[in-house]
C-alpha atoms as a PDB file:
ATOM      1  CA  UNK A   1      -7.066 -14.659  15.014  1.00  0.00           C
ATOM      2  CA  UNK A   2      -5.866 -13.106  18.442  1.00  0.00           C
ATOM      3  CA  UNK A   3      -2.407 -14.657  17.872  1.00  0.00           C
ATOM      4  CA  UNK A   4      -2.439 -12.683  14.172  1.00  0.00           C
ATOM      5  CA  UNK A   5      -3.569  -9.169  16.339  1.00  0.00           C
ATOM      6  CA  UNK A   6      -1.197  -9.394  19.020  1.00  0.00           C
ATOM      7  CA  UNK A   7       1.734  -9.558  16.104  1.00  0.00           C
ATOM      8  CA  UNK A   8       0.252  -7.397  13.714  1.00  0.00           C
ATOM      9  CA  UNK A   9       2.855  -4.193  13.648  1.00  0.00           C
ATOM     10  CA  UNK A  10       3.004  -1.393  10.859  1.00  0.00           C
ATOM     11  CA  UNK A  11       5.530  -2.509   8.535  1.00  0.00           C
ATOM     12  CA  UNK A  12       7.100   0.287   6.496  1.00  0.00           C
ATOM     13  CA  UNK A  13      10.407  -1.652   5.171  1.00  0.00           C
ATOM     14  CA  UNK A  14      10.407  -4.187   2.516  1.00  0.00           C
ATOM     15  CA  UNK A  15      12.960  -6.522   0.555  1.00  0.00           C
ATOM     16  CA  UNK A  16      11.327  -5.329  -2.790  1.00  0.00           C
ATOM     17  CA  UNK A  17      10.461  -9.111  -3.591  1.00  0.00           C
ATOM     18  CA  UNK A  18       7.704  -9.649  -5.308  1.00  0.00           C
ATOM     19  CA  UNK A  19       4.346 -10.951  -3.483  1.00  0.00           C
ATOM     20  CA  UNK A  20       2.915 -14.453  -5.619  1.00  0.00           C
ATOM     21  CA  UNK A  21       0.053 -14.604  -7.883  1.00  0.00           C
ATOM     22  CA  UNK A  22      -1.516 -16.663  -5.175  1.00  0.00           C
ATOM     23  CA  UNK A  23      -1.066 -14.876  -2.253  1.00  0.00           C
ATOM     24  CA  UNK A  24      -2.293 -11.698  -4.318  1.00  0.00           C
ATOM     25  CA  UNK A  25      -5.439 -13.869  -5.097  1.00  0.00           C
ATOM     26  CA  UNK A  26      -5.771 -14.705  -1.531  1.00  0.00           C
ATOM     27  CA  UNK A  27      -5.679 -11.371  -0.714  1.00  0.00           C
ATOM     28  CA  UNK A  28      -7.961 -10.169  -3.201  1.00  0.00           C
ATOM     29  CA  UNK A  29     -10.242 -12.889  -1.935  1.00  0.00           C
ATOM     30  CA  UNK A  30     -10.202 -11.042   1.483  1.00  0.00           C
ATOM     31  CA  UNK A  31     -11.139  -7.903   0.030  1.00  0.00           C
ATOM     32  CA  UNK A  32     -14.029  -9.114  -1.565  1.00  0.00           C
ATOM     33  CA  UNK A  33     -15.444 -11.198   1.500  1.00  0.00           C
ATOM     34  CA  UNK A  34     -15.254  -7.600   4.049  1.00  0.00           C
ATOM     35  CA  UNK A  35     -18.240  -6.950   5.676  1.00  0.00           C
ATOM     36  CA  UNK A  36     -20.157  -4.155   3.819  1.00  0.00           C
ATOM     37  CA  UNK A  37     -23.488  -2.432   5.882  1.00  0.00           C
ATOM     38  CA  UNK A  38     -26.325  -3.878   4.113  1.00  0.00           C
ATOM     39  CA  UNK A  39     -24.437  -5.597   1.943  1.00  0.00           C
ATOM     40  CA  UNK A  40     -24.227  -2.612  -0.523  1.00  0.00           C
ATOM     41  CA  UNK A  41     -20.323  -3.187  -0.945  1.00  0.00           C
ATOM     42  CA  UNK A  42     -19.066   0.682  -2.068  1.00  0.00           C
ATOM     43  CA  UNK A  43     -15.734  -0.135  -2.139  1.00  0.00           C
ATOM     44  CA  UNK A  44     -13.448  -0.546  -5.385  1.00  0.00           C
ATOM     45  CA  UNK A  45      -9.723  -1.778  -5.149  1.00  0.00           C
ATOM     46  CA  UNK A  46      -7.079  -0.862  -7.252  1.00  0.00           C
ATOM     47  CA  UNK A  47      -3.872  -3.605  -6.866  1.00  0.00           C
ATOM     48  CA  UNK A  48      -0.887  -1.941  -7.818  1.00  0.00           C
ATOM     49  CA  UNK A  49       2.358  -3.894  -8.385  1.00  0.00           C
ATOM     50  CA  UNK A  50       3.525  -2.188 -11.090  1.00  0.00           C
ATOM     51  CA  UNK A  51       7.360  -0.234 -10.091  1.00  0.00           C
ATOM     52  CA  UNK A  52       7.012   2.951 -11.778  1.00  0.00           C
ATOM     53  CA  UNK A  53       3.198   3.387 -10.578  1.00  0.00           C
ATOM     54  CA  UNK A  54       3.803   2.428  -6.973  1.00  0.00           C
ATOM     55  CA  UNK A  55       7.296   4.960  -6.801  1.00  0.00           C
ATOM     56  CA  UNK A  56       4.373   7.794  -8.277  1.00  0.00           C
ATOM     57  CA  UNK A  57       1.692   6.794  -5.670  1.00  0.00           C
ATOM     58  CA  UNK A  58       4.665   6.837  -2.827  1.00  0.00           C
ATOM     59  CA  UNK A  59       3.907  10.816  -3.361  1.00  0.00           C
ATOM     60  CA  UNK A  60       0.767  11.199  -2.882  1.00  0.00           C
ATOM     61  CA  UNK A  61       1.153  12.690   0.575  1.00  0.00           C
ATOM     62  CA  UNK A  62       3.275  15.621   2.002  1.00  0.00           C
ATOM     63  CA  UNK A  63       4.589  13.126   4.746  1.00  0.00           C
ATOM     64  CA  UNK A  64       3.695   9.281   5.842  1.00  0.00           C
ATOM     65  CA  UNK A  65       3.869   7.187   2.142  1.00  0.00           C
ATOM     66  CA  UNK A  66       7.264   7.247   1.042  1.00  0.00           C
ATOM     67  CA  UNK A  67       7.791   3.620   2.090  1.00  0.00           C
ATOM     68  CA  UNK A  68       5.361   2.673  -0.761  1.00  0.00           C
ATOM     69  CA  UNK A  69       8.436   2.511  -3.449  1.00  0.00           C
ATOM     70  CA  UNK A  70       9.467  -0.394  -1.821  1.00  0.00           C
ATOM     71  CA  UNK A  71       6.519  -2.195  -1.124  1.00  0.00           C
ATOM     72  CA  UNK A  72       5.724  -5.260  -4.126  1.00  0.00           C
ATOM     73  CA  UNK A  73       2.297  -4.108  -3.630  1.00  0.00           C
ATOM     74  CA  UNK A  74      -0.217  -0.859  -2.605  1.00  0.00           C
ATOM     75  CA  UNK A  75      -3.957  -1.680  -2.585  1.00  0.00           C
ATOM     76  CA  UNK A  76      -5.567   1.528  -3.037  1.00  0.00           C
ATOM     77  CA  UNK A  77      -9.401   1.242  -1.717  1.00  0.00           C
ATOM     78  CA  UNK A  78     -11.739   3.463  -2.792  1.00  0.00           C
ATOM     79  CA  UNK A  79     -15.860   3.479  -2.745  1.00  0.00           C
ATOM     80  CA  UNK A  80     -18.930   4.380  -4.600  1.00  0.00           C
ATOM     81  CA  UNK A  81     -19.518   7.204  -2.097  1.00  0.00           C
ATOM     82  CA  UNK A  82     -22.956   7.950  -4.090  1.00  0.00           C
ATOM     83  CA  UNK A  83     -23.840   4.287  -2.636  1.00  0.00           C
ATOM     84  CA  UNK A  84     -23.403   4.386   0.978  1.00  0.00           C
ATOM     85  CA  UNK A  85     -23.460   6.284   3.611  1.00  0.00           C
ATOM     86  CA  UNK A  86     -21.110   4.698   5.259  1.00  0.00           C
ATOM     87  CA  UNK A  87     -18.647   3.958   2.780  1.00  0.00           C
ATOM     88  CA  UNK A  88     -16.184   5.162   4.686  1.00  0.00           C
ATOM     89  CA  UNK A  89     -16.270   2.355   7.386  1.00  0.00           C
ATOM     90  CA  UNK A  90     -16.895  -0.158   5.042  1.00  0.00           C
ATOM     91  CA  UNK A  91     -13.961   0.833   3.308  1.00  0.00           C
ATOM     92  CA  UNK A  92     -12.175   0.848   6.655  1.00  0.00           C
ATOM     93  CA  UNK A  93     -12.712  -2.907   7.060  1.00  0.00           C
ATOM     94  CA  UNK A  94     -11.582  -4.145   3.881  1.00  0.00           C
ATOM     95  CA  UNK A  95      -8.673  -2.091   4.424  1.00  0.00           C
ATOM     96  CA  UNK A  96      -7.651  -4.163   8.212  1.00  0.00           C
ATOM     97  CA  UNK A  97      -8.557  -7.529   6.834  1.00  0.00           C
ATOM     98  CA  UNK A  98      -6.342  -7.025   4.064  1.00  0.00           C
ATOM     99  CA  UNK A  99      -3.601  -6.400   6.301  1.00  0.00           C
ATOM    100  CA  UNK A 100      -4.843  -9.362   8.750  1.00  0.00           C
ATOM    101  CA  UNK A 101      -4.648 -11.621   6.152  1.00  0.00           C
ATOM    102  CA  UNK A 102      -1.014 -10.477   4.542  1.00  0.00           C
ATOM    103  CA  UNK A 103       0.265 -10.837   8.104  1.00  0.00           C
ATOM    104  CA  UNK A 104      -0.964 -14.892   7.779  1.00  0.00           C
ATOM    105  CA  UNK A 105       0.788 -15.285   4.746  1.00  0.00           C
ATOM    106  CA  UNK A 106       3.816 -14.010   6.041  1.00  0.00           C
ATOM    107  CA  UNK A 107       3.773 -10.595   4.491  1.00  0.00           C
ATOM    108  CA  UNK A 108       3.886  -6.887   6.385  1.00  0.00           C
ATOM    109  CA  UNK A 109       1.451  -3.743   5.707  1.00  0.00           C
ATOM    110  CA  UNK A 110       0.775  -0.329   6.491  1.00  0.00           C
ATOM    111  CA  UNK A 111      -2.352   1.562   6.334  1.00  0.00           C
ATOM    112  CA  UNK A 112      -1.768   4.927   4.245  1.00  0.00           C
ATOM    113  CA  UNK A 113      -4.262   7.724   5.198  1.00  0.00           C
ATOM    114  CA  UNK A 114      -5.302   9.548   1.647  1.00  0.00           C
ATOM    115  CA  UNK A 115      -9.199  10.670   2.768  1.00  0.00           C
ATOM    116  CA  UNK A 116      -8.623  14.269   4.302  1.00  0.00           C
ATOM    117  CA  UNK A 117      -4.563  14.388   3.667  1.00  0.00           C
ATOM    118  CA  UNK A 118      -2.825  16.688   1.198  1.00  0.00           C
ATOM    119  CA  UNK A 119      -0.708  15.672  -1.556  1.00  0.00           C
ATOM    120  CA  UNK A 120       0.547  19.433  -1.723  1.00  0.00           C
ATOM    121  CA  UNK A 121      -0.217  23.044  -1.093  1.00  0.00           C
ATOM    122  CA  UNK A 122      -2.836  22.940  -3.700  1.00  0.00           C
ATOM    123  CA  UNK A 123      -3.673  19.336  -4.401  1.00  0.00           C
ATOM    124  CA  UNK A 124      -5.339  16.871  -1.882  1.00  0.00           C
ATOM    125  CA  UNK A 125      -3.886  12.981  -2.271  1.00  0.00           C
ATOM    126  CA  UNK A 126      -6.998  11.775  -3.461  1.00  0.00           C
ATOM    127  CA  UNK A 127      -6.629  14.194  -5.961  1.00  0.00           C
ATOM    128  CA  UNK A 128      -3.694  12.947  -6.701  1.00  0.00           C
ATOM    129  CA  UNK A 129      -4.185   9.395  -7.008  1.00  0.00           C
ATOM    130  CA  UNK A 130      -7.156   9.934  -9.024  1.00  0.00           C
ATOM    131  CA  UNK A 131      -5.408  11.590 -11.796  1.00  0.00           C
ATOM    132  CA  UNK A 132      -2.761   8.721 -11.470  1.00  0.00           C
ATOM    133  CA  UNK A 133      -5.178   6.169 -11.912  1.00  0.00           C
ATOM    134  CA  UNK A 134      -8.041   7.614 -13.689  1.00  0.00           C
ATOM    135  CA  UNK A 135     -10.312   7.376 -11.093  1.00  0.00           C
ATOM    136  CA  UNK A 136     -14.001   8.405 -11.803  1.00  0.00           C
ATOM    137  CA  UNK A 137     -15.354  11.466  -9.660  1.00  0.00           C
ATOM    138  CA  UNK A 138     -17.861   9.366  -7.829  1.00  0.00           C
ATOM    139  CA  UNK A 139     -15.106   6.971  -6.503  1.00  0.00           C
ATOM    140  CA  UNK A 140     -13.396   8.234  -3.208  1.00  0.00           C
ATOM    141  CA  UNK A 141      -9.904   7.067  -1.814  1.00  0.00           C
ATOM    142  CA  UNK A 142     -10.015   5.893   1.825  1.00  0.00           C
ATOM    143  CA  UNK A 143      -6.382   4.361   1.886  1.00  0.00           C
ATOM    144  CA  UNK A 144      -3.849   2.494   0.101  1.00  0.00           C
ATOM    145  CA  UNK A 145      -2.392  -0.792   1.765  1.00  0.00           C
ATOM    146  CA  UNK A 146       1.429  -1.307   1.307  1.00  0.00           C
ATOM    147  CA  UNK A 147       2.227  -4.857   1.254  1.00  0.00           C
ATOM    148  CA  UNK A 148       5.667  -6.550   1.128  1.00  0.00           C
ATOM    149  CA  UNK A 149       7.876  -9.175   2.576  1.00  0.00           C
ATOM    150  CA  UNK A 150       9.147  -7.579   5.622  1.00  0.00           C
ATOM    151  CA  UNK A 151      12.680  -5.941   6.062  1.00  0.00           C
ATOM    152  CA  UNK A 152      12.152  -4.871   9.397  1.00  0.00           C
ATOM    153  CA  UNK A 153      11.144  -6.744  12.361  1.00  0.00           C
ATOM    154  CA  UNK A 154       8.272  -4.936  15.229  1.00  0.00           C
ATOM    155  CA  UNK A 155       7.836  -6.150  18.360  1.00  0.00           C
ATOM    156  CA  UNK A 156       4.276  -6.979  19.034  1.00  0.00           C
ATOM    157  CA  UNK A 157       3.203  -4.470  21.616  1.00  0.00           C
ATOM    158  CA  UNK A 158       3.117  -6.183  25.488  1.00  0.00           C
ATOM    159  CA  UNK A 159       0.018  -6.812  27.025  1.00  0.00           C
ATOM    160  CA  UNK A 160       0.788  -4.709  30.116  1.00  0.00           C
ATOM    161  CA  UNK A 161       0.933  -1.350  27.532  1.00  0.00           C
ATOM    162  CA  UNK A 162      -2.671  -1.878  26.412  1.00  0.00           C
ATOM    163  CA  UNK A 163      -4.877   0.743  27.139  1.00  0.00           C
ATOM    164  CA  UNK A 164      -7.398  -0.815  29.621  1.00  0.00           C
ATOM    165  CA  UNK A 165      -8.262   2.358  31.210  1.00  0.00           C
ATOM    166  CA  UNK A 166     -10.391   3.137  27.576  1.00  0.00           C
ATOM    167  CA  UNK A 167     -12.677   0.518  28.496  1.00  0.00           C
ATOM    168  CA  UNK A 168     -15.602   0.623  30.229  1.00  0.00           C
ATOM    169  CA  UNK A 169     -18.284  -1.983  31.417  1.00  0.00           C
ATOM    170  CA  UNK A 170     -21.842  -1.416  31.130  1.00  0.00           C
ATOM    171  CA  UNK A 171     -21.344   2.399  31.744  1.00  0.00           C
ATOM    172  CA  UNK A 172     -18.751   5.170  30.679  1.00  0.00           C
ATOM    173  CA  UNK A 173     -17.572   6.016  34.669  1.00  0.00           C
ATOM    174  CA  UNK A 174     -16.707   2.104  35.208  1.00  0.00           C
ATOM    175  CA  UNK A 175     -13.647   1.237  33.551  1.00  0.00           C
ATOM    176  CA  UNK A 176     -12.014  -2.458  33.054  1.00  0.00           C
ATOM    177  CA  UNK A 177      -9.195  -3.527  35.425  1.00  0.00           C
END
């Protein structure tokens, strides 16, 4: 698993192949297994690999989810927010384990930020994306996962540019060297 973190890069360029049945499964699969608090589960996924719907839900922000129109998938993840009150971190797993996962089989992500982000002047993404994909009012958009085979290669980032000085042992004034 640490091997799959220290590669793990935002991917924002794809080839525009498409992403198997059983690798979507698998992914799927991953979703389902997150960790929910207490096991309530609040989130609701939405896999998109349909052309014409990912190139509308590439718009759903101002800036940041262009890269979307190329993607073979976007896995929008939404919650129950009427079931949890902490849907939103709940949500927030599914959404890295999704993208630990793709990385196994090969493929690249990138975390889209919908919750708090505007999809125009007068529309919020969520919005947005609800209207796109009929969305209940109780359901809330956390993100959408892009996920395609890679067309673009990221350096994992060195271990000497990790922020040790964030951590702290046993007490905030002690930090890790």
């Amino acid at each position: 698993m640490i091997e799959l973190l220290r590669k793990r890069r935002s991917i924002r360029k794809y080839t525009g192949e498409a992403v198997s049945r059983q690798a979507q499964e698998l992914l799927v699969e991953a979703l389902l297994r997150s960790p929910s608090s207490r096991n309530i589960n609040p989130w609701e996924f939405v896999v998109v690999d349909d052309r014409e719907l990912l190139a509308k839900l590439s718009m759903a922000k101002e800036h940041g989810s262009a890269f979307l129109k190329q993607a073979a998938l976007g896995i929008v993840v939404c919650a129950d927010s009427t079931k949890s009150d902490v849907w939103i971190e709940d949500c927030s797993i599914a959404s890295i384990l999704v993208q630990t996962v793709a990385l196994s089989l090969g493929l690249g992500s990138c975390w889209i930020q919908i919750r708090n982000r505007r999809h125009d002047a007068r529309t919020t993404a969520e919005t947005y994306i609800r209207g796109l994909l009929g969305l209940p009012e109780q359901i809330t958009v956390e993100s959408i996962i892009s996920i395609g085979h890679p067309d673009e290669t990221r350096q994992p980032l060195a271990a000497g540019k990790l922020q040790y000085g964030k951590v702290r042992r046993n007490h905030y004034s002690v930090t890790v060297e």
